[in-house]
PDB file of N, CA and C in Angstrom:
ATOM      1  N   UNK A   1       0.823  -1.205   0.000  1.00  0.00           N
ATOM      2  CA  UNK A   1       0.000   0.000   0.000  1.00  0.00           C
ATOM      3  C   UNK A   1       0.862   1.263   0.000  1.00  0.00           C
ATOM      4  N   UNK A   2       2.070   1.362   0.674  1.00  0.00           N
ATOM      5  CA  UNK A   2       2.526   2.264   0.856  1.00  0.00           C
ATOM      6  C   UNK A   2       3.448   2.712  -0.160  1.00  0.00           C
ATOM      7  N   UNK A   3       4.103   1.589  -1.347  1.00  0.00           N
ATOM      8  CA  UNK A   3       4.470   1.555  -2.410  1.00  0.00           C
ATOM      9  C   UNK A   3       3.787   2.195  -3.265  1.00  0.00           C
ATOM     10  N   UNK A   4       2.403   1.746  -3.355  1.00  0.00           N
ATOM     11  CA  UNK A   4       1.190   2.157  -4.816  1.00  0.00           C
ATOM     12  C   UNK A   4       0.763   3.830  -4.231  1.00  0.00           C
ATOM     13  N   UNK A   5       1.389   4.371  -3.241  1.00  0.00           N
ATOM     14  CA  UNK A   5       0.614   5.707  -2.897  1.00  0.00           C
ATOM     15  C   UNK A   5       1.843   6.037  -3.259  1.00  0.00           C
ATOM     16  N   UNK A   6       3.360   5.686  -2.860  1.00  0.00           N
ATOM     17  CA  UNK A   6       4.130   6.676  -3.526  1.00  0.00           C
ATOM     18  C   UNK A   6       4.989   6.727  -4.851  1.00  0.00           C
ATOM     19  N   UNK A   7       4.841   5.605  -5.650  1.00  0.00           N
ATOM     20  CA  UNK A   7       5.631   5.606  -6.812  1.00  0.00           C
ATOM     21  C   UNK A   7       5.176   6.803  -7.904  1.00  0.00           C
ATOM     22  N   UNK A   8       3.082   6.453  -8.054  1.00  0.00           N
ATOM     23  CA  UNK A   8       2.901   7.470  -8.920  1.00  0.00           C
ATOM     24  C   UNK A   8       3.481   9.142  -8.603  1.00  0.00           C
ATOM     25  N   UNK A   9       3.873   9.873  -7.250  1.00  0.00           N
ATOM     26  CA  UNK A   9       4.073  10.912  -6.851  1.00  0.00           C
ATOM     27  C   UNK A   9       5.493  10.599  -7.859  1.00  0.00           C
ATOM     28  N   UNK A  10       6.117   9.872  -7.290  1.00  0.00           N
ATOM     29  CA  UNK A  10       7.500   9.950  -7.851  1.00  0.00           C
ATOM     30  C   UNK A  10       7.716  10.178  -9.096  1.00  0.00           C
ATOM     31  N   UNK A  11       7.146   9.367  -9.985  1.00  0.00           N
ATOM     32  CA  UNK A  11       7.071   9.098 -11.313  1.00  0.00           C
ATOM     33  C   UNK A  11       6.706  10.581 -11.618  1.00  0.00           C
ATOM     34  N   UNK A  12       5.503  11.263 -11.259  1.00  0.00           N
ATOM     35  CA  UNK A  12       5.357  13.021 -11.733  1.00  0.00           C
ATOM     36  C   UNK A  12       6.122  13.500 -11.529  1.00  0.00           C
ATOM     37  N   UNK A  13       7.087  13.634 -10.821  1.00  0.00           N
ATOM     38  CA  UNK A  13       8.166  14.380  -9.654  1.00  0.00           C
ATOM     39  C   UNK A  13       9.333  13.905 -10.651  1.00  0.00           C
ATOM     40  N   UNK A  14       9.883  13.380 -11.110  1.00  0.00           N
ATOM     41  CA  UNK A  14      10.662  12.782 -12.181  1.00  0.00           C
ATOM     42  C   UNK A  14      10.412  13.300 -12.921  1.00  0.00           C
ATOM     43  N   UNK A  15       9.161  13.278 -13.989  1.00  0.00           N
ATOM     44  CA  UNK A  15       8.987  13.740 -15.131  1.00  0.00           C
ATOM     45  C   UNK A  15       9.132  14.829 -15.559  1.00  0.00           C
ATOM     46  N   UNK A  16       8.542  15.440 -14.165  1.00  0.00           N
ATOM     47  CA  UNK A  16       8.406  17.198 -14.097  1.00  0.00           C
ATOM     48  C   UNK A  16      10.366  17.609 -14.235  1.00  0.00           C
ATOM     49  N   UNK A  17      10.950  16.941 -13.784  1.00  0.00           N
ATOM     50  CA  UNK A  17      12.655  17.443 -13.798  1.00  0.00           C
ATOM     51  C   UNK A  17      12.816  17.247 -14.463  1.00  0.00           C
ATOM     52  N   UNK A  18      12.445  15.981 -15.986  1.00  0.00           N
ATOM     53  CA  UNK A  18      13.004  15.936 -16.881  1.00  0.00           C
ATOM     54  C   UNK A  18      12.675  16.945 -18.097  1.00  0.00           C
ATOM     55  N   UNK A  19      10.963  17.407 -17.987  1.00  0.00           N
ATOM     56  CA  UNK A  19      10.703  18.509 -18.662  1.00  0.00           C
ATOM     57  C   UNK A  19      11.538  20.089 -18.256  1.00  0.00           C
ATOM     58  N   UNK A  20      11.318  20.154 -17.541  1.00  0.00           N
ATOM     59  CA  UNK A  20      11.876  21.710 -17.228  1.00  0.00           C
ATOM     60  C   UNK A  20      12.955  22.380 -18.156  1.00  0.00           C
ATOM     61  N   UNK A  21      14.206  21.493 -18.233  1.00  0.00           N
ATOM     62  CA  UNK A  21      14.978  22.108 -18.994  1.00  0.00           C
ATOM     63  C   UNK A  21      15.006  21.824 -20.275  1.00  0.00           C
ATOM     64  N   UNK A  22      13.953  21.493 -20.747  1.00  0.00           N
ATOM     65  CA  UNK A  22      13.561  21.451 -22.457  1.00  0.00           C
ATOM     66  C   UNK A  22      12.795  22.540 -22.619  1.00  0.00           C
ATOM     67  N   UNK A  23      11.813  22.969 -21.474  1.00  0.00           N
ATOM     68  CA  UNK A  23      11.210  24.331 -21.833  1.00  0.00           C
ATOM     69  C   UNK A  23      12.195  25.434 -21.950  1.00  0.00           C
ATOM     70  N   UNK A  24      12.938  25.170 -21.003  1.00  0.00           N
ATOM     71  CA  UNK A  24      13.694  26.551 -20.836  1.00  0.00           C
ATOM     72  C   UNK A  24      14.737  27.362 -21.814  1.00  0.00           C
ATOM     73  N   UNK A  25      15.034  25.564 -22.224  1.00  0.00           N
ATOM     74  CA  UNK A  25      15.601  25.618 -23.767  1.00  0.00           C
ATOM     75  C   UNK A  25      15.403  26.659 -24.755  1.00  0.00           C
ATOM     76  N   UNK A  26      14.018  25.504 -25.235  1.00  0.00           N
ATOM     77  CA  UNK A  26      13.071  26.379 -25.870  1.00  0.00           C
ATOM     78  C   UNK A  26      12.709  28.234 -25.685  1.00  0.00           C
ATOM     79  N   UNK A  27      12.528  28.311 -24.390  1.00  0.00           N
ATOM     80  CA  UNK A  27      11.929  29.604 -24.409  1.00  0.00           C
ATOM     81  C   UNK A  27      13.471  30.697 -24.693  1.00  0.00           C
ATOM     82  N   UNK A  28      14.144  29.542 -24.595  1.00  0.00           N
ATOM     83  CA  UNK A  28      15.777  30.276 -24.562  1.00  0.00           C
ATOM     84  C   UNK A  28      16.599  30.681 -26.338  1.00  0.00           C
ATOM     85  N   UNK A  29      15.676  29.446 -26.677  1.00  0.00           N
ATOM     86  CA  UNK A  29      15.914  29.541 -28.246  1.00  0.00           C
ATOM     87  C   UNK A  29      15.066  30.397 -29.136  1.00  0.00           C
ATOM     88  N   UNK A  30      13.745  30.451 -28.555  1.00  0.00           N
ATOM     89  CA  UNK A  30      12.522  31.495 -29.049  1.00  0.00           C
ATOM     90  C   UNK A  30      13.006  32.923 -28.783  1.00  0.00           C
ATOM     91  N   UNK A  31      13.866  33.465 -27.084  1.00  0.00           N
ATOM     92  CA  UNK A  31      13.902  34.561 -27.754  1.00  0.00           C
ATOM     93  C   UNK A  31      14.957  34.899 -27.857  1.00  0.00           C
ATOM     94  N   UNK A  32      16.162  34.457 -28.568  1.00  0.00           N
ATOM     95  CA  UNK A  32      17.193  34.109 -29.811  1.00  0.00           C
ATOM     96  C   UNK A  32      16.613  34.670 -30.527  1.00  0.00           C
ATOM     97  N   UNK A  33      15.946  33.595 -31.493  1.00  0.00           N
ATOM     98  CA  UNK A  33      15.114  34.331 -32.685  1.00  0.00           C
ATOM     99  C   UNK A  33      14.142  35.031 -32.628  1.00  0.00           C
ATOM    100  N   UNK A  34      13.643  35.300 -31.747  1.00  0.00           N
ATOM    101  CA  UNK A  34      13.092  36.737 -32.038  1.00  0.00           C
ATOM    102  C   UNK A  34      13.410  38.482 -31.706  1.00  0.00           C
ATOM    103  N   UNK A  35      14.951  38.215 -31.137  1.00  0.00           N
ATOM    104  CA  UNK A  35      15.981  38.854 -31.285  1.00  0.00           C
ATOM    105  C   UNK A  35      16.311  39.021 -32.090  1.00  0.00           C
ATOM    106  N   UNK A  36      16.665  38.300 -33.219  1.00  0.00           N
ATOM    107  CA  UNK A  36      17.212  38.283 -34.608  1.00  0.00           C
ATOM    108  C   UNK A  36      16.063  38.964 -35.615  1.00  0.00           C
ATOM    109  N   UNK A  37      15.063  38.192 -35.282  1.00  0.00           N
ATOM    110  CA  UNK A  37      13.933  38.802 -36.025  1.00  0.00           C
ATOM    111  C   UNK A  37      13.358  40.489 -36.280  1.00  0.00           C
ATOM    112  N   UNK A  38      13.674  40.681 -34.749  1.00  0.00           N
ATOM    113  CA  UNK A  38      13.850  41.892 -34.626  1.00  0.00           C
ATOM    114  C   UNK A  38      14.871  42.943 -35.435  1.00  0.00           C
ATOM    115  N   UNK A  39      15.785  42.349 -34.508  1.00  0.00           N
ATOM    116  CA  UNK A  39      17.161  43.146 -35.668  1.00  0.00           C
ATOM    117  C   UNK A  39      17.079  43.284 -37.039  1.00  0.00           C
ATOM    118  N   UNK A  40      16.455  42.294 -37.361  1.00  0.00           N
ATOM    119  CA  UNK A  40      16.343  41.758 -38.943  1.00  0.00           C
ATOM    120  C   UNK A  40      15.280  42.586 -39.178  1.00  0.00           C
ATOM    121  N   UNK A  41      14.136  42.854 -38.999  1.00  0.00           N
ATOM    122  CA  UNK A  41      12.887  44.370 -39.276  1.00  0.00           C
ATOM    123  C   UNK A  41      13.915  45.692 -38.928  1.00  0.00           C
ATOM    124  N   UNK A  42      15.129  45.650 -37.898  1.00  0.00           N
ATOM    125  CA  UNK A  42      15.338  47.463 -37.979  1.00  0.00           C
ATOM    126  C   UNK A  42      16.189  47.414 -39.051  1.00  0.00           C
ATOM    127  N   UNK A  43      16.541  46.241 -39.674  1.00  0.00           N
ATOM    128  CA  UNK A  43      17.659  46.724 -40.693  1.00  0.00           C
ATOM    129  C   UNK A  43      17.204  46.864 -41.910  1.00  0.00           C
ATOM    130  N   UNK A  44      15.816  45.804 -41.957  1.00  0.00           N
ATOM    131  CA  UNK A  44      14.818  46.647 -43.150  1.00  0.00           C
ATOM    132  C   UNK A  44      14.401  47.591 -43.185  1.00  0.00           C
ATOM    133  N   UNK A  45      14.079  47.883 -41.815  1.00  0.00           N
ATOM    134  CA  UNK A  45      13.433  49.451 -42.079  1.00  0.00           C
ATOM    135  C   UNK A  45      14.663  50.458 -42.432  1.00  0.00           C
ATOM    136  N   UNK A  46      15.663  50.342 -42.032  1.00  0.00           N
ATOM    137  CA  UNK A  46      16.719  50.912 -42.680  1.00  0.00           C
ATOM    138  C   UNK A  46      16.658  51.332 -43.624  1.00  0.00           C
ATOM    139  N   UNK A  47      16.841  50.087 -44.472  1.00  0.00           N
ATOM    140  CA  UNK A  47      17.049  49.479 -46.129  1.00  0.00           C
ATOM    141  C   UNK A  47      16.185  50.496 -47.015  1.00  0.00           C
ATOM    142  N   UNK A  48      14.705  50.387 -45.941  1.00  0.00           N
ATOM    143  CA  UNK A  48      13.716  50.941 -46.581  1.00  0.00           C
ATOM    144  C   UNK A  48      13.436  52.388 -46.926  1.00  0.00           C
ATOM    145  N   UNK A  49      13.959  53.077 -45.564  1.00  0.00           N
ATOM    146  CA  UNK A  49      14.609  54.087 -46.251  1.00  0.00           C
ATOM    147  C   UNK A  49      15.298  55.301 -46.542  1.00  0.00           C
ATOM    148  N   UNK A  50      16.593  54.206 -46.770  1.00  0.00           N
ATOM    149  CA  UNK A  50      17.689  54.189 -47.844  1.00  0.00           C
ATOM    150  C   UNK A  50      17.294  53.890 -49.070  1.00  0.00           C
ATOM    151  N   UNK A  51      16.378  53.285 -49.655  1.00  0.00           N
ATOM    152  CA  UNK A  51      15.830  52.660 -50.696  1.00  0.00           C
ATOM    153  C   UNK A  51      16.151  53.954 -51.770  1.00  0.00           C
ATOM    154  N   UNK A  52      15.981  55.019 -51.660  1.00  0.00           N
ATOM    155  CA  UNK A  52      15.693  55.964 -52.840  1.00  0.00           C
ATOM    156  C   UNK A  52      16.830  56.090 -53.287  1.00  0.00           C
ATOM    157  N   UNK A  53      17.542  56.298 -51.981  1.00  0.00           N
ATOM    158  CA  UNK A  53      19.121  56.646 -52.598  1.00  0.00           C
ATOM    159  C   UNK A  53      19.597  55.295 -53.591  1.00  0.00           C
ATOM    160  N   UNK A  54      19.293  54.107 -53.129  1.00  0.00           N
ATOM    161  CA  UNK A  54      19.606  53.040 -54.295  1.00  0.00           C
ATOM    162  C   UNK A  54      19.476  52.963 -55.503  1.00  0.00           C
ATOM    163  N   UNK A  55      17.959  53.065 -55.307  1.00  0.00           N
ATOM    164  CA  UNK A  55      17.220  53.268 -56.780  1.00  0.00           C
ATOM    165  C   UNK A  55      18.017  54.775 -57.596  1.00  0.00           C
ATOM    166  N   UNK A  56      18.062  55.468 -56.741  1.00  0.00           N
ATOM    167  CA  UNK A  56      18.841  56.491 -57.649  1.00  0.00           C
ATOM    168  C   UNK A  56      20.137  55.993 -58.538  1.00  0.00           C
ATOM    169  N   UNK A  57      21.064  55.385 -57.478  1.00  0.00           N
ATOM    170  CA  UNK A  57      22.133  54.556 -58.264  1.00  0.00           C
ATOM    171  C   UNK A  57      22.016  53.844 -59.067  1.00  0.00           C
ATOM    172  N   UNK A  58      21.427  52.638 -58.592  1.00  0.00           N
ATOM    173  CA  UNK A  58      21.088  51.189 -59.279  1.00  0.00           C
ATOM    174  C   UNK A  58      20.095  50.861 -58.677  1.00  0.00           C
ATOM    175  N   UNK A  59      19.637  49.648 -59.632  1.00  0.00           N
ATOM    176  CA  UNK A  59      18.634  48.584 -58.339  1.00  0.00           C
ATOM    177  C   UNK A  59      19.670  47.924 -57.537  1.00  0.00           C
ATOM    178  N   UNK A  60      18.671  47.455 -56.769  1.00  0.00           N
ATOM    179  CA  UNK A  60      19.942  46.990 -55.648  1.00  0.00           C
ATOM    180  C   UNK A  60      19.571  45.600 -55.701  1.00  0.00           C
ATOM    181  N   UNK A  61      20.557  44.746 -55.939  1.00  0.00           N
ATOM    182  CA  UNK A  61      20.294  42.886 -55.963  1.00  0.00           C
ATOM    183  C   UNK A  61      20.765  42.795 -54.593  1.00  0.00           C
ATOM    184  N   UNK A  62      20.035  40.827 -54.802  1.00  0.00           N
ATOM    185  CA  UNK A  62      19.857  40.566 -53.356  1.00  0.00           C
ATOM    186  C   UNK A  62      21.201  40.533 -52.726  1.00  0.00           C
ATOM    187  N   UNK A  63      22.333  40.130 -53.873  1.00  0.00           N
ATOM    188  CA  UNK A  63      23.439  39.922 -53.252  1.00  0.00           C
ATOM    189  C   UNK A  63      24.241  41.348 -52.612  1.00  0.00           C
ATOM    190  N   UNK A  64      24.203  42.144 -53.119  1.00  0.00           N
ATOM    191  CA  UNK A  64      24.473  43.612 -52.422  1.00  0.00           C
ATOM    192  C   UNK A  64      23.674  43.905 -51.356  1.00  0.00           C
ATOM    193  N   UNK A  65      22.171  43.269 -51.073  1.00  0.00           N
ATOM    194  CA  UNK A  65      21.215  43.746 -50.051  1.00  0.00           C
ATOM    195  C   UNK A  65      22.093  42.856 -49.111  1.00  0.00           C
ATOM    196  N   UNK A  66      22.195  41.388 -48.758  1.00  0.00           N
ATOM    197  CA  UNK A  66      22.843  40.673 -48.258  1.00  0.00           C
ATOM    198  C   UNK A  66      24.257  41.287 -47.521  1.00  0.00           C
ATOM    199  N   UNK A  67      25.073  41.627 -48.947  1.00  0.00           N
ATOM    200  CA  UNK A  67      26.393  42.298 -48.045  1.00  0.00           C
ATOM    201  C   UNK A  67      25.528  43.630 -47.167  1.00  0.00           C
ATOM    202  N   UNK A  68      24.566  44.438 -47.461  1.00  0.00           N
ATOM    203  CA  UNK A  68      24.490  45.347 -46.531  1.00  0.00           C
ATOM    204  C   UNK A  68      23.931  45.274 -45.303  1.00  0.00           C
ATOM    205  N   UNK A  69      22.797  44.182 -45.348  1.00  0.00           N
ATOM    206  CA  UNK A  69      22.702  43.888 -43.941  1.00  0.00           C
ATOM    207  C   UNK A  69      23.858  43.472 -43.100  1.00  0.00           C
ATOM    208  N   UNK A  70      24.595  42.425 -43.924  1.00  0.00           N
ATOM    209  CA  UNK A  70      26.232  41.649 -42.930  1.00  0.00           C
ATOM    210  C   UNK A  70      26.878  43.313 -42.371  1.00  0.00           C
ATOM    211  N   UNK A  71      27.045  44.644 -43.013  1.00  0.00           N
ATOM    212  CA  UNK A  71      27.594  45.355 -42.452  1.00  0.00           C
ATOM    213  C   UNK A  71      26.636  46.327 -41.998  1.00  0.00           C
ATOM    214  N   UNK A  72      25.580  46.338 -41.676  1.00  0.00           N
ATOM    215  CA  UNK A  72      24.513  46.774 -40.871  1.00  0.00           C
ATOM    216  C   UNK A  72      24.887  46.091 -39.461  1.00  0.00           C
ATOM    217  N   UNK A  73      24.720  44.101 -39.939  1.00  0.00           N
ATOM    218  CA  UNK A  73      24.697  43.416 -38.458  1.00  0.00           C
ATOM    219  C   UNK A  73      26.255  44.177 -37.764  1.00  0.00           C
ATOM    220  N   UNK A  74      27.459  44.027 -38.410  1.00  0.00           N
ATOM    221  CA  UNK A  74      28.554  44.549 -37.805  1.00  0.00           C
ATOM    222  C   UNK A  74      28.530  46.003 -36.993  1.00  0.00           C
ATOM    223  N   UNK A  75      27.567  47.092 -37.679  1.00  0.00           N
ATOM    224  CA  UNK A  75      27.787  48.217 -37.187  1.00  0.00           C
ATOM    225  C   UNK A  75      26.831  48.271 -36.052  1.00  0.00           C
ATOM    226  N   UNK A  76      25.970  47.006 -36.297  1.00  0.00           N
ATOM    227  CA  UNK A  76      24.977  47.330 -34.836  1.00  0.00           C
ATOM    228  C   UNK A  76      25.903  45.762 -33.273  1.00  0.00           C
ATOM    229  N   UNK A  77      26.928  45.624 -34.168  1.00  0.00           N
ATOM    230  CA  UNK A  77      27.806  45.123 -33.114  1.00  0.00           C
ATOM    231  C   UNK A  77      27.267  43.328 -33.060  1.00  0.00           C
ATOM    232  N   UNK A  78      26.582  42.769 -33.781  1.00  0.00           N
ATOM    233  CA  UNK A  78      26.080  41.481 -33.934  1.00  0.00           C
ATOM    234  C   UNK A  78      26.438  40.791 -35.163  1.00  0.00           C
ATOM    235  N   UNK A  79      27.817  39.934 -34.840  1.00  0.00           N
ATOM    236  CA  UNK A  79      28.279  39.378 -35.523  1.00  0.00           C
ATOM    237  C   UNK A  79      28.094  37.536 -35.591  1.00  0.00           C
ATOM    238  N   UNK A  80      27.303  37.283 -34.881  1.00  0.00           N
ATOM    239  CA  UNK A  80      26.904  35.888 -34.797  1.00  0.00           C
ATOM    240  C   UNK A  80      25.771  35.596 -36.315  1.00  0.00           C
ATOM    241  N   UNK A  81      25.855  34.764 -36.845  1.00  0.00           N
ATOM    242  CA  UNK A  81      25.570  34.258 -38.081  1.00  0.00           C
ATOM    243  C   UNK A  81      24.626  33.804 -37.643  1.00  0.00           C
TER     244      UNK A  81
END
């Protein structure tokens, strides 16, 4: 009797430790990217506008948009890929 009242406690009590640090993970990796995500909208809005001055020059391809965010991310000090 005293077995069948405490294994199921245990067994939750276990489980619960093994979840925890998968959430935390997670919530650790979510706001990662939505850090990035972020950054990644101010450097469009940047882009956006700067846009005239481009178009004045050239169009601007993706591969030049690309290098300008990489030295956007540098000047805003975020060099992690």
């Amino acid at each position: 009797l005293y077995l069948q009242k405490i294994l199921p406690i245990f067994q939750q009590v276990s489980t619960q430790r093994i979840r925890k640090p998968k959430n935390h993970q997670n919530s650790k990796i979510k706001m990662r990217t939505s850090q990035r995500s972020q950054e990644i909208s101010e450097i469009d809005n940047i882009l956006k506008r700067n846009s005239n001055k481009w178009k004045e020059k050239k169009k601007c391809t993706s591969e030049q948009r690309s290098s300008l965010v990489v030295l956007m991310r540098k000047k805003i000090g975020n060099t992690t890929n």
